[in-house]
N, C-alpha and C. Protein backbone atom coordinates (compact mmCIF):
# COMPACT_ATOMS: atom_id res chain seq x y z
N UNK A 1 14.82 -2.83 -8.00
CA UNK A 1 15.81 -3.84 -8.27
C UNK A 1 15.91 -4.01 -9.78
N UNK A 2 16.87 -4.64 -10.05
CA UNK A 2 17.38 -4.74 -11.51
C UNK A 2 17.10 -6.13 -11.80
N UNK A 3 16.09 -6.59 -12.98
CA UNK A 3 16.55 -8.14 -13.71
C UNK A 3 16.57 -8.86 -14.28
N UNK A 4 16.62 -9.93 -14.06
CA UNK A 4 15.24 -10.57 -13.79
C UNK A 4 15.85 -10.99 -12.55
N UNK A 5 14.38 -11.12 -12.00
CA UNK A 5 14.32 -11.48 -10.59
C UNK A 5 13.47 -12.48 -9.75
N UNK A 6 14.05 -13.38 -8.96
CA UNK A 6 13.21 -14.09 -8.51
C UNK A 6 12.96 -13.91 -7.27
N UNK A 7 11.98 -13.83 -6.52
CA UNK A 7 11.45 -14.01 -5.02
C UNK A 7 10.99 -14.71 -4.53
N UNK A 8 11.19 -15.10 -3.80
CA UNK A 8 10.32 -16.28 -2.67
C UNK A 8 9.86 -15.51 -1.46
N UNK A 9 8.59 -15.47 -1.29
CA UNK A 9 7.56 -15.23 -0.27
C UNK A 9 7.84 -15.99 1.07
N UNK A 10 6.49 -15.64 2.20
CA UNK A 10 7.05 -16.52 3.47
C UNK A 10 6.52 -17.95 3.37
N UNK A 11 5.52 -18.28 2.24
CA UNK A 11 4.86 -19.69 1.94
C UNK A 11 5.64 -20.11 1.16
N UNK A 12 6.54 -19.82 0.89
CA UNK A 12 7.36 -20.86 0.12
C UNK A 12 7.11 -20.25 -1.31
N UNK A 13 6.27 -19.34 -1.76
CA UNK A 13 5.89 -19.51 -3.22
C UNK A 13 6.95 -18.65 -4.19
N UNK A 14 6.73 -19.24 -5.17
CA UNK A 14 8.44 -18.37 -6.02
C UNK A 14 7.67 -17.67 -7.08
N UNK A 15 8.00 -16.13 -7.15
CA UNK A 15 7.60 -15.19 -8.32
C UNK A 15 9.03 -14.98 -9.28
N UNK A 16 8.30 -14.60 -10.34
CA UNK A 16 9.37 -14.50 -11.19
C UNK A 16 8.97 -13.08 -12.14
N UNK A 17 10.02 -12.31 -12.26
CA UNK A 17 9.89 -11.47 -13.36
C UNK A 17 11.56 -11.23 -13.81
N UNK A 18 11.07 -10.98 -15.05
CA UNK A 18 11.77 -10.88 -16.32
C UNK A 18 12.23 -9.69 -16.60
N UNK A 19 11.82 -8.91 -16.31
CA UNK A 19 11.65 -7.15 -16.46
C UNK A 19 12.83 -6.22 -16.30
N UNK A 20 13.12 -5.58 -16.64
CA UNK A 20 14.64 -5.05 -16.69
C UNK A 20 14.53 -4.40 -15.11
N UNK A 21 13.28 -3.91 -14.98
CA UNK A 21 13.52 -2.89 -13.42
C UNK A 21 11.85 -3.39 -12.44
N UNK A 22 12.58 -3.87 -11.48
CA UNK A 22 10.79 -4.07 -11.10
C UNK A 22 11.14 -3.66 -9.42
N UNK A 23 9.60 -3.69 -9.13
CA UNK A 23 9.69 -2.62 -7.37
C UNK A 23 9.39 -4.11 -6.72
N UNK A 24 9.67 -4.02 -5.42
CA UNK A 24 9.03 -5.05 -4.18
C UNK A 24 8.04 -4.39 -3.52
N UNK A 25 6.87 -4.66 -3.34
CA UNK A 25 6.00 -4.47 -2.51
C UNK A 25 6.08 -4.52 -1.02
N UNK A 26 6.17 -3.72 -0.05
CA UNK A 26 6.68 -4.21 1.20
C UNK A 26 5.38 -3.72 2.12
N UNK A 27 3.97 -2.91 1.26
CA UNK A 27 3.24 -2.51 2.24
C UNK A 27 2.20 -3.65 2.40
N UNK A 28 2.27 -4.34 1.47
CA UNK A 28 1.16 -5.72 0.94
C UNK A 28 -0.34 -5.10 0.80
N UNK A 29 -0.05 -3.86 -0.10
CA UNK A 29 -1.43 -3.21 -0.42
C UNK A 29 -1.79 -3.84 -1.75
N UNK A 30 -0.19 -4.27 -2.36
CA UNK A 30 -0.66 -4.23 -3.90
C UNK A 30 -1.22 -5.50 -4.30
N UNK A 31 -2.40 -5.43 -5.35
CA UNK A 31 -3.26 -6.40 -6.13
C UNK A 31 -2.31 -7.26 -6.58
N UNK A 32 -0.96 -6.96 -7.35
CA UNK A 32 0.30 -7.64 -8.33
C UNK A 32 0.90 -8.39 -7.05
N UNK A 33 0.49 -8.37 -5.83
CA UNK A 33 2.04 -8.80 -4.76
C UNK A 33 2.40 -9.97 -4.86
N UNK A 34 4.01 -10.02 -5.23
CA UNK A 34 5.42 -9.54 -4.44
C UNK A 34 5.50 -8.10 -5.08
N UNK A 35 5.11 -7.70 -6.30
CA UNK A 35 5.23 -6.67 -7.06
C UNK A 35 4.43 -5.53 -6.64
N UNK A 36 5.49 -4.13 -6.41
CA UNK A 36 4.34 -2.89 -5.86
C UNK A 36 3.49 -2.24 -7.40
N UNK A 37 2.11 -2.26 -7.20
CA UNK A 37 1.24 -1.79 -8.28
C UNK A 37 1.23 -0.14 -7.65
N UNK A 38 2.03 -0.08 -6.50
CA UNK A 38 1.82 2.06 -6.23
C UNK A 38 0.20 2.20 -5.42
N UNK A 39 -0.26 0.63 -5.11
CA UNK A 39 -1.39 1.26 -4.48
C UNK A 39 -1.36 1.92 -2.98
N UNK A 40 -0.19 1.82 -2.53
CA UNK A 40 0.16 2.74 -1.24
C UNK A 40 -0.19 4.22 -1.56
N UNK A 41 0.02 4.29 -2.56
CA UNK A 41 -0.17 6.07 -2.76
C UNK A 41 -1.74 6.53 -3.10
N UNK A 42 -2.57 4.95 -3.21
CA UNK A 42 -4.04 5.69 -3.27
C UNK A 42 -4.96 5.58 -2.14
N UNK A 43 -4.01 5.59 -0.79
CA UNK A 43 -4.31 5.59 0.61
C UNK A 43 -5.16 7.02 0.97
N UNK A 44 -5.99 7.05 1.57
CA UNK A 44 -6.67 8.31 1.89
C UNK A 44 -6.56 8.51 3.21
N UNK A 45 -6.62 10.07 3.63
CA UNK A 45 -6.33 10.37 5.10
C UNK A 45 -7.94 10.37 5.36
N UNK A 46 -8.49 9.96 6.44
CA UNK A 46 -9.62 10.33 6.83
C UNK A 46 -10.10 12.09 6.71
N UNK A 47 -11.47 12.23 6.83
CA UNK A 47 -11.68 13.98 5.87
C UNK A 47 -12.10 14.46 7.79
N UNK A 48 -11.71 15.35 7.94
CA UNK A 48 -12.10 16.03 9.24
C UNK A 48 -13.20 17.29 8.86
N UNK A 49 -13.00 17.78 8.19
CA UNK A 49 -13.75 18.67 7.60
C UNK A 49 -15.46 18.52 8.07
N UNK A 50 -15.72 16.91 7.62
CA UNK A 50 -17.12 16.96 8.26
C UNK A 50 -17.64 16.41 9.55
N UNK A 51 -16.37 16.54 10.32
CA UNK A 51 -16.83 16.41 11.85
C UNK A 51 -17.22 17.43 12.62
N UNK A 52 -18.57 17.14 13.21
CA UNK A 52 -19.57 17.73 13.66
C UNK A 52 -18.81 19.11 14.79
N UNK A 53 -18.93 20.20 14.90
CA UNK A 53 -18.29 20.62 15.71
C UNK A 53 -18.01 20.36 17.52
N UNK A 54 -16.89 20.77 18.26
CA UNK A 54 -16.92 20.67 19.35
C UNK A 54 -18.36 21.08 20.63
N UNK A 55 -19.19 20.04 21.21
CA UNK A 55 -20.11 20.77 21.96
C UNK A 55 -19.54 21.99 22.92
N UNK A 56 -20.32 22.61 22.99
CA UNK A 56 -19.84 23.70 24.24
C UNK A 56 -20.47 23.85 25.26
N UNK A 57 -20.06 23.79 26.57
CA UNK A 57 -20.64 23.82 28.24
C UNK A 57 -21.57 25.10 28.03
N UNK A 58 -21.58 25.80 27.85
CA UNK A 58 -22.34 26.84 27.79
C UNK A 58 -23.57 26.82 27.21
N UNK A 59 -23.99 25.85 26.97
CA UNK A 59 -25.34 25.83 25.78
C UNK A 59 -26.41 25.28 27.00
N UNK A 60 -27.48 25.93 26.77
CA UNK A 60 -28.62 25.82 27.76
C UNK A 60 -30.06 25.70 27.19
């Protein structure tokens, strides 16, 4: 969005920025929120790599 800009949250609370270009936060990851700080993008996929392998019926 372009502005300055004001927002109001669902508590009633009013943010304000001044800033010629600012993002909305919509995942509510970010530390700054109403404002996105991009911490959506330091989301990690769980690692499969070190899961133990499949047992197998055959083992005696």
């Amino acid at each position: 969005m372009e502005g300055p800009v004001k927002v109001v949250v669902d508590d009633g609370a009013v943010f304000v920025s001044q800033r010629f270009t600012v993002a909305i936060c919509t995942c509510r990851r970010s530390r700054n929120y109403p404002w996105c700080d991009t911490s959506h993008r330091r989301r990690t996929k769980p690692r499969t790599d070190l899961a133990p392998p499949p047992a197998s019926d055959s083992e005696a």
